[in-house]
C-alpha atoms as a PDB file:
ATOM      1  CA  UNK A   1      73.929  63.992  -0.236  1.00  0.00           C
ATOM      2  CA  UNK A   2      76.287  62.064  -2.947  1.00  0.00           C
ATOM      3  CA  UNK A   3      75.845  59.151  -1.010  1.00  0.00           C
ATOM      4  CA  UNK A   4      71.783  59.190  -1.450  1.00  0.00           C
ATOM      5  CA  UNK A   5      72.367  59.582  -5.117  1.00  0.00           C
ATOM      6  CA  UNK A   6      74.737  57.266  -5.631  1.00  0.00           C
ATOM      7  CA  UNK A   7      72.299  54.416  -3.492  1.00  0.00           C
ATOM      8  CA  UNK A   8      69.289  54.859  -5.533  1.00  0.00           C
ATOM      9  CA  UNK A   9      71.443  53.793  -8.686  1.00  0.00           C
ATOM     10  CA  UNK A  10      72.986  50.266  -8.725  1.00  0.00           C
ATOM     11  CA  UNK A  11      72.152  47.503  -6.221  1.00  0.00           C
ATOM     12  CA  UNK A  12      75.438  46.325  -5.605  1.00  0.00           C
ATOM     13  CA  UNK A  13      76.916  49.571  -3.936  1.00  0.00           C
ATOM     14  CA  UNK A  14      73.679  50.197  -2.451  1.00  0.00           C
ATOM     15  CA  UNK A  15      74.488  47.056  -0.593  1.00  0.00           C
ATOM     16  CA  UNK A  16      77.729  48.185   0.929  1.00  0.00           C
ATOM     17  CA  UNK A  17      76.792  51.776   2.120  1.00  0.00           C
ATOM     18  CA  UNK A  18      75.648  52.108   5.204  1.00  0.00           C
ATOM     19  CA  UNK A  19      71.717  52.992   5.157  1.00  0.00           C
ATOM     20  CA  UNK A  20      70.586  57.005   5.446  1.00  0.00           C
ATOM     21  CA  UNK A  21      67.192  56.587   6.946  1.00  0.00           C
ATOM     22  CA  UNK A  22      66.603  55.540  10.150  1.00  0.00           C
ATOM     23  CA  UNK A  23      67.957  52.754  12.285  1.00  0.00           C
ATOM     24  CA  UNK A  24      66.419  49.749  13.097  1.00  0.00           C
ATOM     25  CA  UNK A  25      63.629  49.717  16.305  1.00  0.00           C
ATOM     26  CA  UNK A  26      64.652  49.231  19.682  1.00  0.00           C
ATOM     27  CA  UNK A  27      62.621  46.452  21.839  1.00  0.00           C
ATOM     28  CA  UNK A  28      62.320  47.767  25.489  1.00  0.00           C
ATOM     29  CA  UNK A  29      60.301  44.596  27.063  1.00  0.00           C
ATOM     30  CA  UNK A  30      57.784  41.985  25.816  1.00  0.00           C
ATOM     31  CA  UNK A  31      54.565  41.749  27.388  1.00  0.00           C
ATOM     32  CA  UNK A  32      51.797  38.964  26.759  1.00  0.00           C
ATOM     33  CA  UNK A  33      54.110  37.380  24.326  1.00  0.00           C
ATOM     34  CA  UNK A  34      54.147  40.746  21.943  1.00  0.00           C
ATOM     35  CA  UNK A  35      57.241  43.072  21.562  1.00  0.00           C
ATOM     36  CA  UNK A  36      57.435  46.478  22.578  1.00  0.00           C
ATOM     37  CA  UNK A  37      59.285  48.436  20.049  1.00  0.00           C
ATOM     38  CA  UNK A  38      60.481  52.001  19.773  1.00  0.00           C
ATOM     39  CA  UNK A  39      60.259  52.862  16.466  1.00  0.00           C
ATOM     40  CA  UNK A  40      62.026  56.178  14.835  1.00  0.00           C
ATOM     41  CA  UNK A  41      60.997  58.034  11.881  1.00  0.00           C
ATOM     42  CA  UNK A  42      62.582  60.592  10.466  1.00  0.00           C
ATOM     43  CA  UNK A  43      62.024  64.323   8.488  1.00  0.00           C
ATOM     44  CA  UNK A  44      64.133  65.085   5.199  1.00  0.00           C
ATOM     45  CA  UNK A  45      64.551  68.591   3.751  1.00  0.00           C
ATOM     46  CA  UNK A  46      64.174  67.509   0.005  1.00  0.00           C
ATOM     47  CA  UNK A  47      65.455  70.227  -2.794  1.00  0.00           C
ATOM     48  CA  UNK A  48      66.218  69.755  -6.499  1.00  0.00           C
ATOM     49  CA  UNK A  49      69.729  69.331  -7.415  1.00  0.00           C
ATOM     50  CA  UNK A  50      69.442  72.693 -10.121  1.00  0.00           C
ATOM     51  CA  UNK A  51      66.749  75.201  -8.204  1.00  0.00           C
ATOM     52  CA  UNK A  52      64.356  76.744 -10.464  1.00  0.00           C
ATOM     53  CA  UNK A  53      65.858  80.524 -11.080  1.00  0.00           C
ATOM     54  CA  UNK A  54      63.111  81.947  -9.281  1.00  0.00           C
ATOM     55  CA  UNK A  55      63.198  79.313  -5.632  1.00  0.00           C
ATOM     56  CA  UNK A  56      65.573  77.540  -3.692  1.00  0.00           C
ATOM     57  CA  UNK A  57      62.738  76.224  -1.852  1.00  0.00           C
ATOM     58  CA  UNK A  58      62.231  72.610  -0.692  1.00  0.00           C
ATOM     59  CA  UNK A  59      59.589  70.083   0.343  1.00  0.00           C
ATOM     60  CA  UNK A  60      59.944  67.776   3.621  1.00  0.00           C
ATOM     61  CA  UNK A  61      59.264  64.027   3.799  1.00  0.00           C
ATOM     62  CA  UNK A  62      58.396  61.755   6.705  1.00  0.00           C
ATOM     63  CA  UNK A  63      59.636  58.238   6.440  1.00  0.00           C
ATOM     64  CA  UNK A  64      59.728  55.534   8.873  1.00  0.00           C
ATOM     65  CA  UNK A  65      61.667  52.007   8.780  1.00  0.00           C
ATOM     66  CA  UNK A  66      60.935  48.915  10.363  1.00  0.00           C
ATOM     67  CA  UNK A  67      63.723  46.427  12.347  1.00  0.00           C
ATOM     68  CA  UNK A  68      62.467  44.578   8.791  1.00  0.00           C
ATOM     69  CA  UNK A  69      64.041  47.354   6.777  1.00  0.00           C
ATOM     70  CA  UNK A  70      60.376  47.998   5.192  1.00  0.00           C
ATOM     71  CA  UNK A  71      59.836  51.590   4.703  1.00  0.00           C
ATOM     72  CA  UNK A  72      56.411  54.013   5.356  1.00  0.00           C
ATOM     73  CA  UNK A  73      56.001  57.066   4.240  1.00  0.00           C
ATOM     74  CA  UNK A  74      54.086  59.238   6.879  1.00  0.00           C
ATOM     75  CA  UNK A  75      51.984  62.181   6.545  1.00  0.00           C
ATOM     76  CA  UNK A  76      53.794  65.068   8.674  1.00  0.00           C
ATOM     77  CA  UNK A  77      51.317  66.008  11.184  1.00  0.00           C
ATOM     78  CA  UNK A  78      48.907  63.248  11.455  1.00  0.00           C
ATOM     79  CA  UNK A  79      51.577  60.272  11.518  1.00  0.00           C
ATOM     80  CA  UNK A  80      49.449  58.142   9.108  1.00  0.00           C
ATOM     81  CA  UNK A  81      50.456  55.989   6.206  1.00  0.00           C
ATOM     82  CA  UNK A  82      50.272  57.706   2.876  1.00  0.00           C
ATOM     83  CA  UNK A  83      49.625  55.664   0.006  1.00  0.00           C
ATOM     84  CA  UNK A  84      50.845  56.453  -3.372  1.00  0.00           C
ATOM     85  CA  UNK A  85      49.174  56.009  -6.647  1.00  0.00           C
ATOM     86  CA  UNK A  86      52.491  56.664  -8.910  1.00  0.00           C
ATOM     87  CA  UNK A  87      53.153  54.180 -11.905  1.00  0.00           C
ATOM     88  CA  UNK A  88      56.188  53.457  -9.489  1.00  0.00           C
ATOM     89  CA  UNK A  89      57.179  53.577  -5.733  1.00  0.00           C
ATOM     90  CA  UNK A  90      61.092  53.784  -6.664  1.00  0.00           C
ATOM     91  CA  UNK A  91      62.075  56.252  -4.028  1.00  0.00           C
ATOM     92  CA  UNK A  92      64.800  58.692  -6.965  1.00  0.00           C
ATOM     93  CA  UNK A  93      67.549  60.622  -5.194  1.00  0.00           C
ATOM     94  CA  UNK A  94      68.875  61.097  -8.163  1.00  0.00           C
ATOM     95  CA  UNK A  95      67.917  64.550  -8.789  1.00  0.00           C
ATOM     96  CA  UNK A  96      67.335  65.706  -5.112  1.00  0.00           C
ATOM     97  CA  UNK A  97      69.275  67.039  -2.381  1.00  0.00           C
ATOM     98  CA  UNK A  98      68.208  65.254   0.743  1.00  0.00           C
ATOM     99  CA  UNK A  99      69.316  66.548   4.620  1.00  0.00           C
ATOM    100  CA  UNK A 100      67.999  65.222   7.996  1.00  0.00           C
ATOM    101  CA  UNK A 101      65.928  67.675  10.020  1.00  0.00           C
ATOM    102  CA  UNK A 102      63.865  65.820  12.841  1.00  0.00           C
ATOM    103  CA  UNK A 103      63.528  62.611  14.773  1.00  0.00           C
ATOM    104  CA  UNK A 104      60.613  61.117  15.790  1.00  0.00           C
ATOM    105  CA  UNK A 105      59.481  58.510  18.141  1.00  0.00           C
ATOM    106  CA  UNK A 106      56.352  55.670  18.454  1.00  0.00           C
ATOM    107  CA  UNK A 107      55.812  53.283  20.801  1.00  0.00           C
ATOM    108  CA  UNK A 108      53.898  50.057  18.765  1.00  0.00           C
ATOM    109  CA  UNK A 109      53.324  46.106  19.833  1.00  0.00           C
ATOM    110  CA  UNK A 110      54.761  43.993  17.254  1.00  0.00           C
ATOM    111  CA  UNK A 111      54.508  39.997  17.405  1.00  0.00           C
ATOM    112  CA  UNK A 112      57.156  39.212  15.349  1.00  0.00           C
ATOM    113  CA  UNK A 113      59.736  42.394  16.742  1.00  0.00           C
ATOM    114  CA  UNK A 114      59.314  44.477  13.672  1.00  0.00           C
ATOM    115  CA  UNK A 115      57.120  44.195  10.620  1.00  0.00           C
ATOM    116  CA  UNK A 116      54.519  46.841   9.795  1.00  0.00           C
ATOM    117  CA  UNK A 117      52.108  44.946   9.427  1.00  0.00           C
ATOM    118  CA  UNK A 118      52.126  43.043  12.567  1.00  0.00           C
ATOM    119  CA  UNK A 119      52.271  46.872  14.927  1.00  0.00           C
ATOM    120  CA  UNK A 120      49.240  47.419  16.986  1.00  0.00           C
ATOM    121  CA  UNK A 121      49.577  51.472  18.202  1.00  0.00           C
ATOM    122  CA  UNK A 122      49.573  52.180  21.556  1.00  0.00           C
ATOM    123  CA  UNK A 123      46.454  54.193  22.541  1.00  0.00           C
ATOM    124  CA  UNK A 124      47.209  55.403  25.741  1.00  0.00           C
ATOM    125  CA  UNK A 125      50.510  57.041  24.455  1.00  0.00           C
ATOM    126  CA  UNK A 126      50.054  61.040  23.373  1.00  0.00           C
ATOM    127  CA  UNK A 127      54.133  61.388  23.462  1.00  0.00           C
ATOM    128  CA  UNK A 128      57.464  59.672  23.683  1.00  0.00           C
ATOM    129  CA  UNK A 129      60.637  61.525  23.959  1.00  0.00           C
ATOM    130  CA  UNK A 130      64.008  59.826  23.691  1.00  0.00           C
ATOM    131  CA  UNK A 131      67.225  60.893  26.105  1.00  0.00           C
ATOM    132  CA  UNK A 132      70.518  59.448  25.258  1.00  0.00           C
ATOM    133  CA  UNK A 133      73.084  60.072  28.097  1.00  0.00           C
ATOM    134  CA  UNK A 134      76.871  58.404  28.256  1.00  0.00           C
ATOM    135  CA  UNK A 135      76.435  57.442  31.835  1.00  0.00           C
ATOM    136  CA  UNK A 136      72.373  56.934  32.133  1.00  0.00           C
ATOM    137  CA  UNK A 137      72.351  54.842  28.761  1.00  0.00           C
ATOM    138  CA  UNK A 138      69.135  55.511  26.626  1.00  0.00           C
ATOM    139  CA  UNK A 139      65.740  56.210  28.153  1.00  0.00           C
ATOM    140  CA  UNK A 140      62.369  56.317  26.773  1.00  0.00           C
ATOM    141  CA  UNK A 141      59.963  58.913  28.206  1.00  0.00           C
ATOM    142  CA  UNK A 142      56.612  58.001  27.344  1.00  0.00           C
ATOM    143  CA  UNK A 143      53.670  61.059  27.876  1.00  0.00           C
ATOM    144  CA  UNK A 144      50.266  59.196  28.128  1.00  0.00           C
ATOM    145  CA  UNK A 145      47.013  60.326  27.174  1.00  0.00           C
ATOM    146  CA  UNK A 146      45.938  60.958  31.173  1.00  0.00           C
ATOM    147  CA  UNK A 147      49.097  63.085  31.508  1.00  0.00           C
ATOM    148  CA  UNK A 148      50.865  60.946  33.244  1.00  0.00           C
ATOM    149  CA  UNK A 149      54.663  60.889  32.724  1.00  0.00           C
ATOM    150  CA  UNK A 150      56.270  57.556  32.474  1.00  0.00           C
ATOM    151  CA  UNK A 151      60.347  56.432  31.626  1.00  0.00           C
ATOM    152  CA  UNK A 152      62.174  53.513  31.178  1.00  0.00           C
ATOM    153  CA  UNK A 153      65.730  52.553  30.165  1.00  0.00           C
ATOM    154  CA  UNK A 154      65.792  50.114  26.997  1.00  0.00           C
ATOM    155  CA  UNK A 155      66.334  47.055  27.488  1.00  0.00           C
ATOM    156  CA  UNK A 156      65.045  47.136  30.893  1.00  0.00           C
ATOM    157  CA  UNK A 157      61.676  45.840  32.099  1.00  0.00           C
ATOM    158  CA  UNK A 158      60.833  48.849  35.066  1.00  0.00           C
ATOM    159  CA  UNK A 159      58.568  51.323  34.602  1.00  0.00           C
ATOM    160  CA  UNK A 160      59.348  54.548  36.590  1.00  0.00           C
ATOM    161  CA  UNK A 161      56.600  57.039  37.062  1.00  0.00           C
ATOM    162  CA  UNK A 162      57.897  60.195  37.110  1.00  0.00           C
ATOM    163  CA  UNK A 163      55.843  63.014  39.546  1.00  0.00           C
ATOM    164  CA  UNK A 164      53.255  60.402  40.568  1.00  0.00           C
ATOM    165  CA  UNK A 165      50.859  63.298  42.392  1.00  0.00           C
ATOM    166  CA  UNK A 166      47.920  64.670  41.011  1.00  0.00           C
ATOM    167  CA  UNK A 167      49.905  66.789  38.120  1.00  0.00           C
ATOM    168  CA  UNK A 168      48.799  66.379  34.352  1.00  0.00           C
ATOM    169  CA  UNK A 169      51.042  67.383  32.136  1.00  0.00           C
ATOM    170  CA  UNK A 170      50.368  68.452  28.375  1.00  0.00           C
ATOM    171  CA  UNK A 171      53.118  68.025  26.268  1.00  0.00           C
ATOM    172  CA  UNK A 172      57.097  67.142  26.592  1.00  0.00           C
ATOM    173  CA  UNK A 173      59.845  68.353  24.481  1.00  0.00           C
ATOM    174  CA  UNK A 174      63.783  67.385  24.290  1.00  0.00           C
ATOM    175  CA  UNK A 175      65.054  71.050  24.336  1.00  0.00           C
ATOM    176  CA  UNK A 176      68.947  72.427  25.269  1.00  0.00           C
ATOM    177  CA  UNK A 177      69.997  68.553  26.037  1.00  0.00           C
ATOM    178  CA  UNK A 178      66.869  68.266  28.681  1.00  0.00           C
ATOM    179  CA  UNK A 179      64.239  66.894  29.321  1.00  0.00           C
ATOM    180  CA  UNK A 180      61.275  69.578  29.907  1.00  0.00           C
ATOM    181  CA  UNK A 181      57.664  68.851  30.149  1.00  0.00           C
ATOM    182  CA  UNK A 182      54.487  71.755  30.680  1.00  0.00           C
ATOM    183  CA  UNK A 183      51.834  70.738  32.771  1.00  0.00           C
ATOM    184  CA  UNK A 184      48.184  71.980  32.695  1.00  0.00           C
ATOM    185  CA  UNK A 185      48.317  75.348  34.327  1.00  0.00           C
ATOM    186  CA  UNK A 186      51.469  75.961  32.123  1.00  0.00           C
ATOM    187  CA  UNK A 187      54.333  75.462  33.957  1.00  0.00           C
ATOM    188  CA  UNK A 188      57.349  74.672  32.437  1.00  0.00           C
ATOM    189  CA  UNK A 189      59.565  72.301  34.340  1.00  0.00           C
ATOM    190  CA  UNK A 190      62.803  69.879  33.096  1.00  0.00           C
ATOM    191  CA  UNK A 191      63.425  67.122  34.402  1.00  0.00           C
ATOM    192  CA  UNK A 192      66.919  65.806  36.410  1.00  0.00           C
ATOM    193  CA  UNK A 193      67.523  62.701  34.990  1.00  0.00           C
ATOM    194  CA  UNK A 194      69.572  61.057  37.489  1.00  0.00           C
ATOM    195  CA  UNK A 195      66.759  61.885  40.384  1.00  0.00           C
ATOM    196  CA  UNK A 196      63.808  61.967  38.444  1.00  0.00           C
ATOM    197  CA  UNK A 197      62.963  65.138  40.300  1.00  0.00           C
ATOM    198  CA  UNK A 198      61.504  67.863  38.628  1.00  0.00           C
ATOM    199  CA  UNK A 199      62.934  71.537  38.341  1.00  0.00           C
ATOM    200  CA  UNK A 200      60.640  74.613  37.644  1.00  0.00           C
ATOM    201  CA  UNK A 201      61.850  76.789  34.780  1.00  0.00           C
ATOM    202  CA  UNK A 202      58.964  78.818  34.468  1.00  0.00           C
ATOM    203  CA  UNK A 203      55.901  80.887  35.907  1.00  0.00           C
ATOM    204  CA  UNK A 204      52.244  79.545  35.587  1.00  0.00           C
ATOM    205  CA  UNK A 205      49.828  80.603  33.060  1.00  0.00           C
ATOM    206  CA  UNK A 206      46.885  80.368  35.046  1.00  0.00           C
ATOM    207  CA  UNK A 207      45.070  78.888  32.309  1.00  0.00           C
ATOM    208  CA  UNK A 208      43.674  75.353  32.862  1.00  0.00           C
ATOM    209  CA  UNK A 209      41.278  75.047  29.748  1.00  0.00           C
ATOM    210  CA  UNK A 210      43.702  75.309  26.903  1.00  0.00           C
ATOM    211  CA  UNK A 211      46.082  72.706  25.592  1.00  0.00           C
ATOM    212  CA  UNK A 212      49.673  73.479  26.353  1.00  0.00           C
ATOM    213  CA  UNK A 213      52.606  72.562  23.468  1.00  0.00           C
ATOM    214  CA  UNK A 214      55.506  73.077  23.691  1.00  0.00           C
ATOM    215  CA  UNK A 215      58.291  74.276  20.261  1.00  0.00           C
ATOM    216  CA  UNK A 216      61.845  74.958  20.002  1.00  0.00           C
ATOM    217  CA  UNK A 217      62.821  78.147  17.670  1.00  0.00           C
ATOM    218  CA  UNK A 218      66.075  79.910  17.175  1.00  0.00           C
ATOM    219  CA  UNK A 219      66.935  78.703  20.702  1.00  0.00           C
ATOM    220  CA  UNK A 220      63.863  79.676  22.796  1.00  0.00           C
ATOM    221  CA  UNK A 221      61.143  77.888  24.468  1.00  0.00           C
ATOM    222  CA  UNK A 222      57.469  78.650  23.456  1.00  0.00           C
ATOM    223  CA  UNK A 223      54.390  77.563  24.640  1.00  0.00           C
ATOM    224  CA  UNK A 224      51.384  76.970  22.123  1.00  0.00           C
ATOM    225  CA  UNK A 225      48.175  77.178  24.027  1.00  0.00           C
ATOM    226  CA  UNK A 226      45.237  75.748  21.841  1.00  0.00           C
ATOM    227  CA  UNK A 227      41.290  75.674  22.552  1.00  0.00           C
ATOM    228  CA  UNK A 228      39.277  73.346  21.001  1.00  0.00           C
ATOM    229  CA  UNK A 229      35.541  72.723  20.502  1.00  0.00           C
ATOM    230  CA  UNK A 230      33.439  69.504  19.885  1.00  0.00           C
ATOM    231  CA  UNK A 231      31.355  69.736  17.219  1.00  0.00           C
ATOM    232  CA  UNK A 232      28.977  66.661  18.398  1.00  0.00           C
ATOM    233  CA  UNK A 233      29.242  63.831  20.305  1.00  0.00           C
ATOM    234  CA  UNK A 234      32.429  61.309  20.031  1.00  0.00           C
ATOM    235  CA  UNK A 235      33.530  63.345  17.018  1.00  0.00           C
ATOM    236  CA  UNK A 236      36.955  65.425  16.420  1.00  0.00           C
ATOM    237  CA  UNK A 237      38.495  68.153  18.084  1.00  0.00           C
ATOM    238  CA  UNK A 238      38.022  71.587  16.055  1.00  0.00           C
ATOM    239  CA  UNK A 239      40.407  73.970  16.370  1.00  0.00           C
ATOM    240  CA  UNK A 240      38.891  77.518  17.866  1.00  0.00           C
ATOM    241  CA  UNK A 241      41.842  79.832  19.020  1.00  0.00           C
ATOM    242  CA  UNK A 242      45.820  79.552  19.414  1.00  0.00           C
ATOM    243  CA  UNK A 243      47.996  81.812  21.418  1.00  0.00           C
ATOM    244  CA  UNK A 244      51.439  81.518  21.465  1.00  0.00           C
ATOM    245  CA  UNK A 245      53.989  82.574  24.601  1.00  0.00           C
ATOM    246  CA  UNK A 246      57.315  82.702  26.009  1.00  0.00           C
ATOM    247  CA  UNK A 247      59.005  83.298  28.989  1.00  0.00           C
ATOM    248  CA  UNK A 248      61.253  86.586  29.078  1.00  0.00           C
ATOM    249  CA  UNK A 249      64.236  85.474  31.182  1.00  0.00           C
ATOM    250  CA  UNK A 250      64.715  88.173  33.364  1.00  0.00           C
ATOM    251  CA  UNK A 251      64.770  88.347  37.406  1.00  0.00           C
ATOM    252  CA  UNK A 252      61.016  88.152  37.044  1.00  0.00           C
ATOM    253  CA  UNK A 253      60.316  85.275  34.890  1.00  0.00           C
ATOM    254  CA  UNK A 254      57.515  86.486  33.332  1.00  0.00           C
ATOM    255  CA  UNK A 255      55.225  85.313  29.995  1.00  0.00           C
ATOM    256  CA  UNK A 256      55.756  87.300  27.171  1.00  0.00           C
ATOM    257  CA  UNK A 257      52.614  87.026  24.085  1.00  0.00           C
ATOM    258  CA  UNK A 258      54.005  86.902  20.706  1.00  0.00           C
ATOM    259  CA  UNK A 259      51.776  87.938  18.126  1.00  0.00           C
ATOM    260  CA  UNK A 260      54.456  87.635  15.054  1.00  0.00           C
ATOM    261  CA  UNK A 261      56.880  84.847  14.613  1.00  0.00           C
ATOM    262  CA  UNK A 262      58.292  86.927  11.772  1.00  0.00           C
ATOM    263  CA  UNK A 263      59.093  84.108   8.691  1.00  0.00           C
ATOM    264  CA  UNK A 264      58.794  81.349  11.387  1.00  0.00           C
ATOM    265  CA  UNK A 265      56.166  79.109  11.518  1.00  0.00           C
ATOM    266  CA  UNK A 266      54.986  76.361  13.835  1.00  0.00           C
ATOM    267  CA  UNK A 267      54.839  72.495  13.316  1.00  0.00           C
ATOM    268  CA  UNK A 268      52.279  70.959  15.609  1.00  0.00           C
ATOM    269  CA  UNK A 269      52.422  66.854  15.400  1.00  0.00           C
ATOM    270  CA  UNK A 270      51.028  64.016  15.905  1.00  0.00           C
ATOM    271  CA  UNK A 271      54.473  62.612  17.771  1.00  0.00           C
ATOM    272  CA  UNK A 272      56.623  65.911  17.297  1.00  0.00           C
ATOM    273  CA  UNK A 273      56.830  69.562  17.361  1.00  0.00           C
ATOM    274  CA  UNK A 274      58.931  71.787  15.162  1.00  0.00           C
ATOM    275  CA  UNK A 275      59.108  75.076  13.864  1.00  0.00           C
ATOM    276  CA  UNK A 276      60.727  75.803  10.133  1.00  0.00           C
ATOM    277  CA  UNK A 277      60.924  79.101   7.592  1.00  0.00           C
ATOM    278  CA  UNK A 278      58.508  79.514   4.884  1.00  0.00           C
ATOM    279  CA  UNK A 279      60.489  80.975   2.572  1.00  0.00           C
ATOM    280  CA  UNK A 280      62.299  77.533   2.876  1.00  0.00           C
ATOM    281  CA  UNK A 281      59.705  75.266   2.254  1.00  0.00           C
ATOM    282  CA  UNK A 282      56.775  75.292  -0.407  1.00  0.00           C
ATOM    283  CA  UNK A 283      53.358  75.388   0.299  1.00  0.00           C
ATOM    284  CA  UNK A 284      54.168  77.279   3.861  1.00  0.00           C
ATOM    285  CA  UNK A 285      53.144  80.624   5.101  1.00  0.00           C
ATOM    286  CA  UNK A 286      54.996  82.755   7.485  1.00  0.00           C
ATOM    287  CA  UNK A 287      53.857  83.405  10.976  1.00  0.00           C
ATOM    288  CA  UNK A 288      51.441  80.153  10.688  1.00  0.00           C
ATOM    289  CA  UNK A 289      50.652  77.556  13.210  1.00  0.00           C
ATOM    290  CA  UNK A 290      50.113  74.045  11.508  1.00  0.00           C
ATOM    291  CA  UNK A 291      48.494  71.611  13.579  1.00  0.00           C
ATOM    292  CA  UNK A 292      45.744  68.812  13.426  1.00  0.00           C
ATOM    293  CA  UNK A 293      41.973  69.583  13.695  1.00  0.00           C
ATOM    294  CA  UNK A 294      39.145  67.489  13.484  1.00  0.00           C
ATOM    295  CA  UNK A 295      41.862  64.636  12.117  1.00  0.00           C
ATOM    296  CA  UNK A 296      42.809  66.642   9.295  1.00  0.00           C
ATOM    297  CA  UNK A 297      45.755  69.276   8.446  1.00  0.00           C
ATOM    298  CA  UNK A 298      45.111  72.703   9.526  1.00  0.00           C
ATOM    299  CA  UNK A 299      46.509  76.664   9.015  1.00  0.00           C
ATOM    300  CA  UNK A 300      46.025  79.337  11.884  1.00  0.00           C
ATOM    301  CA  UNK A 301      47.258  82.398  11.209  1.00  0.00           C
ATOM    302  CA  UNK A 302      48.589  84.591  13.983  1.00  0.00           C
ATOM    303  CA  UNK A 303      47.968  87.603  11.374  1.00  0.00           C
ATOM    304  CA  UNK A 304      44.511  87.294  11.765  1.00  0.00           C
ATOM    305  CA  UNK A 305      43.557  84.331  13.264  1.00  0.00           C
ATOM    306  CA  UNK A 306      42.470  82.841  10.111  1.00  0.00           C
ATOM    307  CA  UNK A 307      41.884  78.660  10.290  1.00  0.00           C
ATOM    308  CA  UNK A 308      42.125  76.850   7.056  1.00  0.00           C
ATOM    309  CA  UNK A 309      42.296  73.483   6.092  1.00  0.00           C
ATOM    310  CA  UNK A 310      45.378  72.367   4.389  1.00  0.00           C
ATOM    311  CA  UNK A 311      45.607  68.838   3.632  1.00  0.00           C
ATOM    312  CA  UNK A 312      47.732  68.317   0.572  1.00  0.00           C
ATOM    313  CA  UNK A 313      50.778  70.958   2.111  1.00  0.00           C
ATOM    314  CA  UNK A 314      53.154  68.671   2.503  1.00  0.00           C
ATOM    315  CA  UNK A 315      52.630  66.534  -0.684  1.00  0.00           C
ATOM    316  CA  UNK A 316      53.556  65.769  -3.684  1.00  0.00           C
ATOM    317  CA  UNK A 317      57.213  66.300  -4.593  1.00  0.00           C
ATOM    318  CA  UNK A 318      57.333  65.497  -8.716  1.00  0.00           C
ATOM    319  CA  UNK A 319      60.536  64.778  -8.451  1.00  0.00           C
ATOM    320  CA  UNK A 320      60.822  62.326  -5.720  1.00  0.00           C
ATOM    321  CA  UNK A 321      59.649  59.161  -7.730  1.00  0.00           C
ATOM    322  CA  UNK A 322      60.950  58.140 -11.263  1.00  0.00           C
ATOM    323  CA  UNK A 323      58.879  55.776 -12.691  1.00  0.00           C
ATOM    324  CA  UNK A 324      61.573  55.000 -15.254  1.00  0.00           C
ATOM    325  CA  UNK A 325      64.553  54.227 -12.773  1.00  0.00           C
ATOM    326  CA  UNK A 326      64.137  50.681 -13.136  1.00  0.00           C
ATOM    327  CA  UNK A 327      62.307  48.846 -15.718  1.00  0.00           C
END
């Protein structure tokens, strides 16, 4: 936390620390003379320094960095550039307490290998999870829009498809140092990473016309079902009904519906899942799901049902930038 502080003061030491944010992209192949890059943002836990009597609360920040060392600052859920109209974009630590929370991978085309401005998105991509392993090396599993499950090892050039039958699968989620993916019907499976093969952890659903997501809490597995609506044609998604489940692991194996996540609430991304505690974070409320609808940030409450629309929830911090830190 010192070490954040102490960068956003004098130029010279800033120089010889070692950056916090993330790491420079990794290029996995070039196709048609354009770079493929994974690119990793990352979400801070930011909390003043000398908490008001009355809150220890905090506010979280998305931030990704380019192979450039250019940084964006990201809205949470929808992954999209937020632009700031303070007299100043110095980023002041100064009077914040910053931690890591959550990772987050894109796949983008570059031409250059890693300026913003050159990235063109990858449409077809809904997911990508990354797997680190000491003997497999690092591999990229990419979750297309089709729900088709792709990986591939950076630096290498193959593209293995992974369960190339007819199963769609809706989601994918790095949980317990695996792999595990949920397909349509709901079944929960993780996948061997040596073999490719994949290993059933958990009973269907039965339930085809929902969207399956999957979130790590305290340990446990849920699955997020969501139904959506189209309010006209080739417009956004609206958000109707959420359910939430897990599976009870007992000799049967069976779904369990949970109706009250207590103080936990649930993070539904653009690129990433997460769950958090509101009375950690401002602007949160307890047994909430948070999730994009119609391109825009939404509330569902599991209390009763309740959908609104939330934009500003994540923003601003007044502390965060100091338009007198350097004049």
């Amino acid at each position: 936390f010192d070490v954040l502080r102490f960068r956003s003061v004098c130029t010279l030491w800033r120089s010889i620390l070692p950056p916090p944010f993330p790491s420079p992209s990794d290029t996995l192949r070039i196709r048609d003379g354009k770079f493929l890059l994974l690119t990793e943002a990352k979400i801070y836990r930011l909390q003043p320094l000398l908490p008001t009597c009355s809150s220890n609360k905090g506010w979280i920040i998305k931030v990704e960095k380019s192979k450039s060392g250019k940084f964006r600052h990201l809205d949470v859920l929808t992954n999209t550039q937020i632009s700031h109209t303070f007299p100043s974009n110095v980023l002041d630590f100064m009077n914040l307490r910053v931690r890591e929370l959550f990772q987050a991978y894109t796949l983008n085309f570059s031409s250059d290998g890693g300026d913003f401005n050159t990235f063109e998105p990858l449409d077809d991509v809904y997911k990508v999870v990354l797997f680190s392993d000491e003997g497999l090396g690092q591999m990229v599993f990419t979750l297309r829009k089709d729900g088709k499950l792709r990986v591939s090892n950076i630096g290498c050039t193959n593209l293995i498809i992974v369960d190339d039958g007819n199963r769609v699968y809706h989601d994918i989620i790095l949980y317990m140092g695996k792999v595990h993916v949920v397909d349509k019907s709901g079944i929960i499976f993780w996948i061997n990473c040596s073999s490719f093969k994949l290993v059933q952890s958990s009973p269907s659903l039965n339930n085809d016309g929902r969207r399956k997501n999957l979130v790590e809490s305290n340990g446990s597995l849920f699955v997020v079902e969501m139904y959506f609506r189209r309010t006209g044609v080739n417009t956004s998604k609206l958000v109707i009904d959420i359910s939430v489940l897990k599976v009870v692991d007992n000799e049967s194996s069976r779904w369990l519906r949970v109706t009250d996540l207590g103080d936990v609430l649930f993070v539904l991304g653009q690129d990433l899942n997460f769950s958090l505690s509101a009375n950690d974070y401002y602007g949160f409320e307890r047994n909430c799901i948070y999730c994009i609808s119609k391109g825009r940030t939404a509330r569902f409450s599991l209390n009763n049902s309740g959908f609104k629309f939330v934009d500003d929830i994540f923003w601003p911090c007044p502390t965060l930038f100091n338009s007198d830190l350097f004049l």
